[in-house]
Structures are given as structure tokens and as C-alpha cells.
C-alpha atoms as a PDB file:
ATOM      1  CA  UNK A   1       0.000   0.000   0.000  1.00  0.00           C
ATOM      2  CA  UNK A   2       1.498   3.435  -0.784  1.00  0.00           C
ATOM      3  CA  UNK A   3       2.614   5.925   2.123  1.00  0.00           C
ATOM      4  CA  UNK A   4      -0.396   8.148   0.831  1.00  0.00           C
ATOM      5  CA  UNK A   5      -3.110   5.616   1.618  1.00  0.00           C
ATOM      6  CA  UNK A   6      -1.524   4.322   5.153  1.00  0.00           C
ATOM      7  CA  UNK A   7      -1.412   7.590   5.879  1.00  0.00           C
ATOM      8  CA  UNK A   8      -4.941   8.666   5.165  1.00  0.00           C
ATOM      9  CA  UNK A   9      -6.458   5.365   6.665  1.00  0.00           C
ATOM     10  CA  UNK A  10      -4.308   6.282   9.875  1.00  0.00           C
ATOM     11  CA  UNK A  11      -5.489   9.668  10.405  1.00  0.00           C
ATOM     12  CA  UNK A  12      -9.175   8.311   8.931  1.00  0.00           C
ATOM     13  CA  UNK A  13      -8.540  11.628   6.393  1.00  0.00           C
ATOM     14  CA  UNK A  14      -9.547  12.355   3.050  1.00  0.00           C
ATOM     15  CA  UNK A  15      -6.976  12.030  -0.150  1.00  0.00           C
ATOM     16  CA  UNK A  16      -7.249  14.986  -2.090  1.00  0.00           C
ATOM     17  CA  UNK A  17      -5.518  15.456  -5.459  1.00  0.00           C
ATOM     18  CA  UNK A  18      -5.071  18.922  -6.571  1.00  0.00           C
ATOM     19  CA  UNK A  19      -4.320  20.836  -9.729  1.00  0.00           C
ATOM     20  CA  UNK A  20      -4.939  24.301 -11.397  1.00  0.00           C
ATOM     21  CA  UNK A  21      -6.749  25.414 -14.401  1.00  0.00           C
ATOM     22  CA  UNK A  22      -7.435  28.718 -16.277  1.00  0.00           C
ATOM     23  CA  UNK A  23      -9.775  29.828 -18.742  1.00  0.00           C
ATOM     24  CA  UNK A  24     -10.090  32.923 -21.145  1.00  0.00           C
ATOM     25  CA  UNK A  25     -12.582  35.260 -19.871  1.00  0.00           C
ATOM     26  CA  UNK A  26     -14.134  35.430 -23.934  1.00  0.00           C
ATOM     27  CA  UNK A  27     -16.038  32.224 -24.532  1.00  0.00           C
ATOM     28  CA  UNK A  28     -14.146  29.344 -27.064  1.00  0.00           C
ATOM     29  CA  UNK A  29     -15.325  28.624 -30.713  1.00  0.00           C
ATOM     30  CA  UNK A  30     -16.687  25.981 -31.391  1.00  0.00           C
ATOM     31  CA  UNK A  31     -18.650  24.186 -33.831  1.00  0.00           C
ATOM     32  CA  UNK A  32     -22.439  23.410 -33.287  1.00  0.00           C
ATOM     33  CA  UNK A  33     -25.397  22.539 -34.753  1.00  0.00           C
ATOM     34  CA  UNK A  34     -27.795  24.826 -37.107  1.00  0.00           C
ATOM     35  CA  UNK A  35     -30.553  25.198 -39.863  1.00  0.00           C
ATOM     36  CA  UNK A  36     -28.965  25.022 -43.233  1.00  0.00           C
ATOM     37  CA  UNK A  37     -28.161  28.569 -44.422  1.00  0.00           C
ATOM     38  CA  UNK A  38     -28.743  29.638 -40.968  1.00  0.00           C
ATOM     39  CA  UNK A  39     -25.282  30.394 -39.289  1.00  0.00           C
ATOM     40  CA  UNK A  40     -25.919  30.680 -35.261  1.00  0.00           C
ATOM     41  CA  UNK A  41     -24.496  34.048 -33.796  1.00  0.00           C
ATOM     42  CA  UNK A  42     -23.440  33.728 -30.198  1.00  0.00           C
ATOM     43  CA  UNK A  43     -23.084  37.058 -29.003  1.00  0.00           C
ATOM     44  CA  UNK A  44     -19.929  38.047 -26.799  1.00  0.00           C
ATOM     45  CA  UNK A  45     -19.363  41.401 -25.076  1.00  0.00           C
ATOM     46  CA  UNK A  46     -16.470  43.133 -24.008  1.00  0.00           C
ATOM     47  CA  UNK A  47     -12.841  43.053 -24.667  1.00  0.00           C
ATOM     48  CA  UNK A  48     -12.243  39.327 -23.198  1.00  0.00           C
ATOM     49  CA  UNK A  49      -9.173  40.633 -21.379  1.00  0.00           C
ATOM     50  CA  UNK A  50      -8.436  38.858 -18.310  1.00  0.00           C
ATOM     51  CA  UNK A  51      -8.475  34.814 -17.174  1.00  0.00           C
ATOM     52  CA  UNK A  52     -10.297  32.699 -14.846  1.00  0.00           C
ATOM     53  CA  UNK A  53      -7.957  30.234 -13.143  1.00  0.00           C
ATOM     54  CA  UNK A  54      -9.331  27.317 -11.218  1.00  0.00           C
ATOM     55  CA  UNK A  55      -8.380  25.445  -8.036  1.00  0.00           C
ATOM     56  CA  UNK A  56      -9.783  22.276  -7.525  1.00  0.00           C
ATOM     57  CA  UNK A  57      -9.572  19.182  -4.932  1.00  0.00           C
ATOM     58  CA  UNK A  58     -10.711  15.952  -6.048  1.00  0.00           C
ATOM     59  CA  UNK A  59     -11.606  14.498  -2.212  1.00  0.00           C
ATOM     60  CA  UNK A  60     -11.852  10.395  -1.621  1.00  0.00           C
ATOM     61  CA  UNK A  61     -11.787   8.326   1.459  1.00  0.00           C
ATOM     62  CA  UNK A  62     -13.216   4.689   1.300  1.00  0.00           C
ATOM     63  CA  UNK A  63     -16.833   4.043   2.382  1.00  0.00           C
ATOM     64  CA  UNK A  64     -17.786   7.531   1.497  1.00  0.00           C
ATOM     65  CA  UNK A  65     -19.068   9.527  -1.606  1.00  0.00           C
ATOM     66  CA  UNK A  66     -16.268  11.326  -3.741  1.00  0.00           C
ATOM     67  CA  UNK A  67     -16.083  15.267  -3.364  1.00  0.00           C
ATOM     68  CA  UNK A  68     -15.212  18.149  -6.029  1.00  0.00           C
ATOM     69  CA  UNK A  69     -13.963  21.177  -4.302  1.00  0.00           C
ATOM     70  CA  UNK A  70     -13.212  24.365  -6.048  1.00  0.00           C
ATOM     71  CA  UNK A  71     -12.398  28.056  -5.925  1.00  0.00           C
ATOM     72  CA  UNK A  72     -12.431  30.281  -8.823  1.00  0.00           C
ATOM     73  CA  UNK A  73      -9.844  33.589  -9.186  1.00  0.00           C
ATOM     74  CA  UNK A  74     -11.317  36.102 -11.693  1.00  0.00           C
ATOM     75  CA  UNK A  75      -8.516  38.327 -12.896  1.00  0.00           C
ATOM     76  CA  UNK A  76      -9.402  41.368 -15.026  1.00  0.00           C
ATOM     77  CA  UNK A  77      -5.697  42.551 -15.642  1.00  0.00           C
ATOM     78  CA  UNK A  78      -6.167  45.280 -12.852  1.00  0.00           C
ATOM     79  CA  UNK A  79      -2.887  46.489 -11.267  1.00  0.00           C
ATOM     80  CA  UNK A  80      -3.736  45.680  -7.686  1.00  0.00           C
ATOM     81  CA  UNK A  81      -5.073  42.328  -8.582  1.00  0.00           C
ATOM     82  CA  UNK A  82      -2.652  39.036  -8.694  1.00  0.00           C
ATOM     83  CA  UNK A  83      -2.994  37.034 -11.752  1.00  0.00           C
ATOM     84  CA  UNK A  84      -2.989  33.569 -10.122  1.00  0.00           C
ATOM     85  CA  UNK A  85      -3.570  31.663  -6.747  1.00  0.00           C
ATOM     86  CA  UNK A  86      -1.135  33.105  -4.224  1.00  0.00           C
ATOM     87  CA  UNK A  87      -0.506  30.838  -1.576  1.00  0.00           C
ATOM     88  CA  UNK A  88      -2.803  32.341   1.074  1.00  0.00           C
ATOM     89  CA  UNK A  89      -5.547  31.437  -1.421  1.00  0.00           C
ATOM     90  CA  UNK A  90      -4.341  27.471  -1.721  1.00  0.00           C
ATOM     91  CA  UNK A  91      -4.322  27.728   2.135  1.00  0.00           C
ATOM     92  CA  UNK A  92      -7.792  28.915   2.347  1.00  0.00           C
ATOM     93  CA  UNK A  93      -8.912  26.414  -0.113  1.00  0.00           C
ATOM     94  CA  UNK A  94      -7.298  23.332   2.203  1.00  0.00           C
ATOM     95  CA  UNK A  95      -9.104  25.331   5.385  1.00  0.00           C
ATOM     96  CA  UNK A  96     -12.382  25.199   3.690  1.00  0.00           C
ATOM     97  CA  UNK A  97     -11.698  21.389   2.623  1.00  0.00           C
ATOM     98  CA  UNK A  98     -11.262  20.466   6.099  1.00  0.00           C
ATOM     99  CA  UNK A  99     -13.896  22.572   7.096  1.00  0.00           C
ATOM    100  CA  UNK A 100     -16.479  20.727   4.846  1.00  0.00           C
ATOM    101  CA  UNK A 101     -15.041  17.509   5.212  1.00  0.00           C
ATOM    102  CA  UNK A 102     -14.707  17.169   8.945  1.00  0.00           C
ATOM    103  CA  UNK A 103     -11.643  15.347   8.413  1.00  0.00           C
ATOM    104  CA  UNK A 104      -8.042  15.654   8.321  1.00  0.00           C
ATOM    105  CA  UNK A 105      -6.888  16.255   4.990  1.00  0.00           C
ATOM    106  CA  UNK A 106      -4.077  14.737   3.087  1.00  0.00           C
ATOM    107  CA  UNK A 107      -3.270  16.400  -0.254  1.00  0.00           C
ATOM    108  CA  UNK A 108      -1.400  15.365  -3.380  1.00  0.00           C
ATOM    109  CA  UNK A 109      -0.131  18.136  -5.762  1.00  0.00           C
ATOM    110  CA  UNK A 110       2.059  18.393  -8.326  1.00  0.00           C
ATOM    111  CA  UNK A 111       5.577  20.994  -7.896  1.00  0.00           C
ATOM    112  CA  UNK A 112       3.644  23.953  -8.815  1.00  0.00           C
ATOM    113  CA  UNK A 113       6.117  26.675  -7.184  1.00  0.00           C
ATOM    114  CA  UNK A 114       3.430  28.089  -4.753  1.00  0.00           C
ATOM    115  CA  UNK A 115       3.131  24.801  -3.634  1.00  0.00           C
ATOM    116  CA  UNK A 116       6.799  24.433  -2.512  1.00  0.00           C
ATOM    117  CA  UNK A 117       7.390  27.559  -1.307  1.00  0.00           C
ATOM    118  CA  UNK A 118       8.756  29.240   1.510  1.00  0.00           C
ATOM    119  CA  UNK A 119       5.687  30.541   2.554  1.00  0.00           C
ATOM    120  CA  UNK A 120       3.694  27.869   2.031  1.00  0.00           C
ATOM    121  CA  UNK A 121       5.213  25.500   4.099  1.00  0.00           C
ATOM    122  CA  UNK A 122       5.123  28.240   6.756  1.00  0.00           C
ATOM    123  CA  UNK A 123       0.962  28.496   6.230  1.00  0.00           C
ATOM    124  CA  UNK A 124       0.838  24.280   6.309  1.00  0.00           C
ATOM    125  CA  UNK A 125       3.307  23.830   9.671  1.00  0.00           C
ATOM    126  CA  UNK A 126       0.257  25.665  11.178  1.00  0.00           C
ATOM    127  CA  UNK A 127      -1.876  23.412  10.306  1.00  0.00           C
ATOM    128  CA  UNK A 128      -1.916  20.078  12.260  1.00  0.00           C
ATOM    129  CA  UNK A 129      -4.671  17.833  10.435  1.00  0.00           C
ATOM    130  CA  UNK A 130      -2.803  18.601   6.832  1.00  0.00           C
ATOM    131  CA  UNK A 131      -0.497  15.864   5.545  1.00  0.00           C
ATOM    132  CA  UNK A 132       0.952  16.844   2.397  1.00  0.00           C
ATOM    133  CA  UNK A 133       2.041  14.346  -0.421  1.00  0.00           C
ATOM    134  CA  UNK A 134       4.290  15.987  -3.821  1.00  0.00           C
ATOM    135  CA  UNK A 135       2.690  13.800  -7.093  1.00  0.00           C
ATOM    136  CA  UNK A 136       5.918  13.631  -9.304  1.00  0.00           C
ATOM    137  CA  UNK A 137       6.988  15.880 -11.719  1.00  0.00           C
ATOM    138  CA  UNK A 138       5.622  15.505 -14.232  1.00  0.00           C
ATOM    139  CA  UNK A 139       2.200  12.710 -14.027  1.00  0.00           C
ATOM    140  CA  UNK A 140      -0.804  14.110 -14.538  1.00  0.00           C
ATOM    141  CA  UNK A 141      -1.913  10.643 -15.480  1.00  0.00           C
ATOM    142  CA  UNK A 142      -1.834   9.952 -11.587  1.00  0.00           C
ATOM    143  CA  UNK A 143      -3.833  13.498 -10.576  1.00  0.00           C
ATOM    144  CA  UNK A 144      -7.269  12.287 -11.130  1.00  0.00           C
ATOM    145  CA  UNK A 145      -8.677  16.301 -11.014  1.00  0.00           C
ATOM    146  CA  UNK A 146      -6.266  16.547 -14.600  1.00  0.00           C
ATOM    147  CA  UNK A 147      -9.265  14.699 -16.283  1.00  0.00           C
ATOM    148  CA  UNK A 148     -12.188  17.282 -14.887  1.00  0.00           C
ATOM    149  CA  UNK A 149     -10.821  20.307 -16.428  1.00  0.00           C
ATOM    150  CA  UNK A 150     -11.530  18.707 -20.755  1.00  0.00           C
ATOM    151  CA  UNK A 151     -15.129  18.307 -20.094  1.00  0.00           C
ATOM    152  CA  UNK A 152     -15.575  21.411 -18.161  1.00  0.00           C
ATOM    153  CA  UNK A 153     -13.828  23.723 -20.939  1.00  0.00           C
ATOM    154  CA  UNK A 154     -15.713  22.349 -23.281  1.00  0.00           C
ATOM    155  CA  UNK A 155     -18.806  22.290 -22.034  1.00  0.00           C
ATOM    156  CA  UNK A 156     -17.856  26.507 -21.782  1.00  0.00           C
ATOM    157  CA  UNK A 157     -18.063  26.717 -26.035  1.00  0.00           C
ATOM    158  CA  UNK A 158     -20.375  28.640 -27.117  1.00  0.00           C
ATOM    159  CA  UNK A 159     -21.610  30.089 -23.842  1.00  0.00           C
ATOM    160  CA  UNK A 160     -21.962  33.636 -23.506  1.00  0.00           C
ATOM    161  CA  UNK A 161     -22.307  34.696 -19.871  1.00  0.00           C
ATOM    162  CA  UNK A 162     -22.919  38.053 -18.851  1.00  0.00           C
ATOM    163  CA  UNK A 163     -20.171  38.098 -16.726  1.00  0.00           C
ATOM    164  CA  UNK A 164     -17.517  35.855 -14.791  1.00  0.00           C
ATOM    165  CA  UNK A 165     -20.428  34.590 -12.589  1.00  0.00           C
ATOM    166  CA  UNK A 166     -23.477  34.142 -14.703  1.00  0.00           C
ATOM    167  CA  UNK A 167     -24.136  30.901 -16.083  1.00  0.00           C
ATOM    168  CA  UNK A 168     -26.846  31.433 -18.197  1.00  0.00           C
ATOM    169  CA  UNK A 169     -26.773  32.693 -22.064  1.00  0.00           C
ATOM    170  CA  UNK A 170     -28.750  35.134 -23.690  1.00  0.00           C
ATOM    171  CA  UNK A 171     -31.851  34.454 -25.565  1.00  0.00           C
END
């Protein structure tokens, strides 16, 4: 059994793999279905300038259901806004994993700098129910949350929100 697991089943914690994603704030092209002769319009206002990056925990512990945890960072390209996750926001996300879970929490994540950092490991020695595994360098074929991001990207063609969090598309 790897470390990871004995660990977990020790401490009666949650595994969570992590990994980051970003997305364009102007919806994708894509192709879809129409009338012959009838070329579909979707609509898109504003510039598009800025990104959307993702954080997300992929949460498992035998005997219970699976768990999807997420936070989303809008960045408009302001000057007092950061363009990523800073590692006060990756702590936060872990805090709010625990809090939901009720468990300790033992995460997997790949060598993303924040994650290695100096003050990261200063935010996670404070923490006493986090356990943190590194994944490899480079294996996203062992990070689990790697296959979530395809199907949510695409399921993002062709929809025009009104802004970062509207889900809905015009009429």
C-alpha cells in the first residue's frame, strides 16, 4: 500500500488530489449545430481581457461519496489584482476542505512553485490535520482532477455569460 493511503487510513482523512486550471474570460469557438443557411451568432461582449484560473480538490476516502472542491480567481488585468492563486488562497482552499469535510486532509499536488514555497510551508506547519504528499513531476496521469478540467472547458463553447459569474446565455 502506498505511504499516501496508510497515511490517510491512519489519520481516517480524506486524499485529495489537486491541480490548477485557467480559462479565457471570452467564450471558445466551437462548432455546433444549425438550420442550413442559418449560421448561429453567439453574441460576446467586451474586450475578453483577463483569465479565470481554477483550483480544484478531487476528495476520496473509502466508504464515502467522492467530493469536487473548487475556488475560482477572476482576474481582469487590474494592477492591484494578482494574476494567479497566491498561496494564502491554496491555504484557504485546504481550510475550507477540512472545514467541509470534517476530516483531516491529506493532499497530493504536483511541484507547482506556490506549492513548494517558503511561505507555504510556513501556512501548512500551522496546520496540524494537513499531511501533504508531492505527485511527481511531471504525471498528470496519476492526478485524477487533470481529467475534470476537458469536459468542463468544453462544455464553456459557445456560452456567452454576462459576466464571470453568470451561467446562463442570452436568448
Amino acid at each position: 500500500m502506498a505511504d499516501h493511503k496508510r497515511t490517510a487510513r491512519d489519520l481516517g482523512a480524506h486524499i485529495c488530489f489537486e491541480d490548477e486550471a485557467g480559462s479565457g474570460l471570452r467564450p471558445p469557438k466551437v462548432r455546433t449545430w444549425a438550420p442550413r443557411g442559418r449560421t448561429p451568432i453567439v453574441k460576446v461582449t467586451g474586450g475578453g481581457s483577463g483569465r479565470v484560473p481554477i483550483a480544484g480538490l478531487a476528495c476520496l476516502r473509502p466508504g464515502h461519496r467522492s467530493r469536487l472542491i473548487y475556488r475560482l480567481h477572476v482576474y481582469h488585468r487590474r494592477k492591484h489584482e494578482t494574476a494567479s492563486f497566491t498561496e494564502a488562497d491554496y491555504a484557504g482552499l485546504l481550510d475550507a476542505t477540512h472545514q467541509q469535510l470534517g476530516t483531516p486532509v491529506v493532499p497530493m499536488w504536483d511541484n507547482l512553485s506556490r506549492h513548494s514555497s517558503a511561505d507555504m510551508c510556513k501556512l501548512l506547519d500551522k496546520r496540524d490535520w494537513l499531511t501533504v504528499f508531492q505527485l511527481p513531476s511531471y504525471a498528470p496521469e496519476l492526478n485524477p482532477v487533470e481529467w475534470v478540467w476537458s469536459p468542463i472547458k468544453a462544455s464553456l463553447g459557445n456560452l456567452a455569460p454576462g459576466s464571470a459569474g453568470s451561467t446562463s446565455s442570452p436568448a
